[in-house]
Protein backbone atom coordinates (compact mmCIF):
# COMPACT_ATOMS: atom_id res chain seq x y z
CA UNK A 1 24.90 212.72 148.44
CA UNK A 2 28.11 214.03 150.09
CA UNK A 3 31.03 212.91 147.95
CA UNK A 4 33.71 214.90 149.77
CA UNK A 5 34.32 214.72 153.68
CA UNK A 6 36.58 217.53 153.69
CA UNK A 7 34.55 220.20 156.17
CA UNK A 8 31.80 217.99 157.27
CA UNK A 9 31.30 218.06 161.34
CA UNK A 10 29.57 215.54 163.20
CA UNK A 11 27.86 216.07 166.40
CA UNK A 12 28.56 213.25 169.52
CA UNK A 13 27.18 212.41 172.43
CA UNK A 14 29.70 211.43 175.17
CA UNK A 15 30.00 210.61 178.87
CA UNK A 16 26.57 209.08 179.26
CA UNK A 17 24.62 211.97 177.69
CA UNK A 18 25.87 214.53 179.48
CA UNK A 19 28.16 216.05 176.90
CA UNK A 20 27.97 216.82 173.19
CA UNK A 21 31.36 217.65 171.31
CA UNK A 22 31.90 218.38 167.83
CA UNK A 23 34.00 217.18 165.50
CA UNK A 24 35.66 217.00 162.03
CA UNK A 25 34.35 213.66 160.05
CA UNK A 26 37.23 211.34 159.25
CA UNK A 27 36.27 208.95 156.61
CA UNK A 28 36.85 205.18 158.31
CA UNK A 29 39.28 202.81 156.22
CA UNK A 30 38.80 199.40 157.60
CA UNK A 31 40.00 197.13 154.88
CA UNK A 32 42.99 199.19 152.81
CA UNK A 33 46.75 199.39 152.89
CA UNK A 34 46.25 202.42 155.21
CA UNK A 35 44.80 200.64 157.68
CA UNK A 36 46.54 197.33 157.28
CA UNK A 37 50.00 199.78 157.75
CA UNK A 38 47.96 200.85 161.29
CA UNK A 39 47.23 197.74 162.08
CA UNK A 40 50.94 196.73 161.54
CA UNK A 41 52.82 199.89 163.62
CA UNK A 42 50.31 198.99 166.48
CA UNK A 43 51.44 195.11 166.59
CA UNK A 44 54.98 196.14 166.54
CA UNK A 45 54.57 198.92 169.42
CA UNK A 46 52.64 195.82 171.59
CA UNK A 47 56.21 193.72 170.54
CA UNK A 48 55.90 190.92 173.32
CA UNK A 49 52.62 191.43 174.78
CA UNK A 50 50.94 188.13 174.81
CA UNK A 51 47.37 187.75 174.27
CA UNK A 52 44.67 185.11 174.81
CA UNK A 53 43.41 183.56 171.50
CA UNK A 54 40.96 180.14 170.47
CA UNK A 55 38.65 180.94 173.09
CA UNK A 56 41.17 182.06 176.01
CA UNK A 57 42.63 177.95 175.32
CA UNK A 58 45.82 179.27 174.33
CA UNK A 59 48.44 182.50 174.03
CA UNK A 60 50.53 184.33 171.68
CA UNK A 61 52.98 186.82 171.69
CA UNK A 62 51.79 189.94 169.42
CA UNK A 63 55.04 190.46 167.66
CA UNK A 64 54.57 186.80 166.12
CA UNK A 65 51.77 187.44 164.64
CA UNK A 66 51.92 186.87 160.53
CA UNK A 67 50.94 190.44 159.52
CA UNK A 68 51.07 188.88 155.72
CA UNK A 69 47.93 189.40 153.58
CA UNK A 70 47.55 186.28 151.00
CA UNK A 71 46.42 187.30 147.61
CA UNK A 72 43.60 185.19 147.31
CA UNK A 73 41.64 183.59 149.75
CA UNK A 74 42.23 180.16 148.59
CA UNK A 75 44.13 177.64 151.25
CA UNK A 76 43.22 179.69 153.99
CA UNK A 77 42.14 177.92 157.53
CA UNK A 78 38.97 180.03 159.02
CA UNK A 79 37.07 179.13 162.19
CA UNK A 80 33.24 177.95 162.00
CA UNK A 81 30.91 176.58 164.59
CA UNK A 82 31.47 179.66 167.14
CA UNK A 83 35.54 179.21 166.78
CA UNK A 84 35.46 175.13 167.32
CA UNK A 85 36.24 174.43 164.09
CA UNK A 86 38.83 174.91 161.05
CA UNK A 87 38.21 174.68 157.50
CA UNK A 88 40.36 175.72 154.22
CA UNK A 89 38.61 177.73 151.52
């Protein structure tokens, strides 16, 4: 088992098959501060872009969107029933 990414290349296949490059692995980061700091810089470059959200029913501007993480999961609203519904955990 690999427990250090430094060095490691991996091979891709791009532009329908017709092209293989090669690369340097980048370990992905999808739920730490790292990425929510990404995720924040990229909302704020977007400023008043507005977006289609709740199945295309409504919009929002990007740069109102609460980029605060809660602590615990308690009290929050998710959707259920393919996005029809709310519920708080």
């Amino acid at each position: 088992m690999v427990t250090s990414y430094e060095g490691l290349k991996i091979r891709r296949v791009i532009n329908k098959g017709t092209k293989i490059i090669e690369e340097e692995y980048k370990r992905p980061n999808w739920a730490g501060e790292e990425f929510h700091d990404h995720e924040t810089e990229k909302i704020s470059l977007a400023g008043e872009i507005m977006v289609s959200i709740a199945k295309g029913t409504s919009k929002v501007r990007l740069g109102t969107v609460n980029r605060t993480r809660p602590n615990t999961p308690k009290g929050i609203m998710i959707s259920i029933n393919k996005g029809t519904s709310r519920v708080r955990l």
